[in-house]
C-alpha atoms as a PDB file:
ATOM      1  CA  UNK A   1      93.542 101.396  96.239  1.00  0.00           C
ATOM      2  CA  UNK A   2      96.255 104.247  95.086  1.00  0.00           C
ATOM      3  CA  UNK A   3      98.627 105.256  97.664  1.00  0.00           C
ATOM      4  CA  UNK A   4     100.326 108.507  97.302  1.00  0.00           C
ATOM      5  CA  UNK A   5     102.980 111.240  98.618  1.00  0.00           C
ATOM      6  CA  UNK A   6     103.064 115.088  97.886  1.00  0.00           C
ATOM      7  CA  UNK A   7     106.899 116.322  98.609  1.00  0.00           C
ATOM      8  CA  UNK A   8     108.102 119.978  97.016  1.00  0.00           C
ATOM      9  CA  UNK A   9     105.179 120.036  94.654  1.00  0.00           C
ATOM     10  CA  UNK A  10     105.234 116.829  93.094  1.00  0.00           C
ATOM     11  CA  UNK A  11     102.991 113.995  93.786  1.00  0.00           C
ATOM     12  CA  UNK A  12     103.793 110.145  93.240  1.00  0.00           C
ATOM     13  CA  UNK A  13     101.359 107.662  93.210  1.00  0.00           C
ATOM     14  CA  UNK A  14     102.108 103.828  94.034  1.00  0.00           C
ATOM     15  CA  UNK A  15      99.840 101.232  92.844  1.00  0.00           C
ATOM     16  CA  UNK A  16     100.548  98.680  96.063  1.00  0.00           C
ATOM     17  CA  UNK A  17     101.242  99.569 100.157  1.00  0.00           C
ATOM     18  CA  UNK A  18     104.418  97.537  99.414  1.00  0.00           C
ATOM     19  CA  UNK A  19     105.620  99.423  96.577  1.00  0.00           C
ATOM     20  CA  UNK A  20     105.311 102.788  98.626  1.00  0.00           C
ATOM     21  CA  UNK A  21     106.750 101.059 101.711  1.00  0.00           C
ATOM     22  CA  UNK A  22     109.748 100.083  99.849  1.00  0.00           C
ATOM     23  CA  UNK A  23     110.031 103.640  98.337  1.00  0.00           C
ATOM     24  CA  UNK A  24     109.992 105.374 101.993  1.00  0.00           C
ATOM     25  CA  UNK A  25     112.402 103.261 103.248  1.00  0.00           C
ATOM     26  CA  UNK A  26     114.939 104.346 100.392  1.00  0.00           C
ATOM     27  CA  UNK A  27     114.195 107.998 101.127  1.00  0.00           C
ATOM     28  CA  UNK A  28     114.538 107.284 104.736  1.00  0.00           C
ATOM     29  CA  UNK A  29     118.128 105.283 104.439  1.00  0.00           C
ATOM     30  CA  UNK A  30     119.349 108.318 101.512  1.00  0.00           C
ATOM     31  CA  UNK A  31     118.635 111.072 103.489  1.00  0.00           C
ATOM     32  CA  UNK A  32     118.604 113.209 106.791  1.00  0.00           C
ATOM     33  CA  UNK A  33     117.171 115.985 108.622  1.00  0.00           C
ATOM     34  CA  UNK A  34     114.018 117.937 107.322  1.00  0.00           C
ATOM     35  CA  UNK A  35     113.788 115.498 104.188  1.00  0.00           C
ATOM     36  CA  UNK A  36     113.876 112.670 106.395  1.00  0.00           C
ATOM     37  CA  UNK A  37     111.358 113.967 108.692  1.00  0.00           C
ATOM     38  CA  UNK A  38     108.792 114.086 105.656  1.00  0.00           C
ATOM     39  CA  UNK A  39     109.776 110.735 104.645  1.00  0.00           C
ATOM     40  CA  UNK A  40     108.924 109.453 108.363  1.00  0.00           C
ATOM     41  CA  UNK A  41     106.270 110.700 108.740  1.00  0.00           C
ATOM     42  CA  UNK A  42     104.566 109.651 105.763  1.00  0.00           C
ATOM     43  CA  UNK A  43     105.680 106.161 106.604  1.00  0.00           C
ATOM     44  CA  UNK A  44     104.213 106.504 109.842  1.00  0.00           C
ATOM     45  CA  UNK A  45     100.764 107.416 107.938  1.00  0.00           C
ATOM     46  CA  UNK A  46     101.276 104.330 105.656  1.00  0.00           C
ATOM     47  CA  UNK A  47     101.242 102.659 109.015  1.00  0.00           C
ATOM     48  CA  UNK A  48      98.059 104.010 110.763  1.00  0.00           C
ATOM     49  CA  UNK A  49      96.145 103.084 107.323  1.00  0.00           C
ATOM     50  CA  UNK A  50      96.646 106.663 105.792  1.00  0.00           C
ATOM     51  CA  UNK A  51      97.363 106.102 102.309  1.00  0.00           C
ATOM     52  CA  UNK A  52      98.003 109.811 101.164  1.00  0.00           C
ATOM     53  CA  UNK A  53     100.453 112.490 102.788  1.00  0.00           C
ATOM     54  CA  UNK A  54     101.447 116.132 101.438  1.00  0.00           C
ATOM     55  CA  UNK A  55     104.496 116.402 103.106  1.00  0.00           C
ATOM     56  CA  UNK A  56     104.220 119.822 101.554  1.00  0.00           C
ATOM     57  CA  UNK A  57     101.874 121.429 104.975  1.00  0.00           C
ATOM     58  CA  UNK A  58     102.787 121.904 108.242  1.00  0.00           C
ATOM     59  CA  UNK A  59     100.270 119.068 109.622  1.00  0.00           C
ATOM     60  CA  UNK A  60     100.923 115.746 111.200  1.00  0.00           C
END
């Protein structure tokens, strides 16, 4: 199973839960505000079992 993230247009796909985990977490420590927000909540996804977020729409 791929897991992925869509943020500003580009999508990145991880090949392991723990190698997106780990890639959240460094967005989340490097950054604030709005950026952060997209970077939280696809962790929180990642963490409910949703392995795909486009940070790009308005939904939660």
């Amino acid at each position: 199973m791929n897991y992925a993230i869509k943020a500003y247009g580009d999508t990145q796909v991880f090949k392991s839960k723990a190698a997106f985990r780990r890639y959240l977490m460094e967005w989340i420590a490097g950054t604030d505000g709005a950026e952060r927000d997209r970077a939280v909540r696809a962790l929180c996804n990642l963490e409910a079992g949703i392995n795909y977020t486009d940070t790009d729409t308005d939904r939660c």
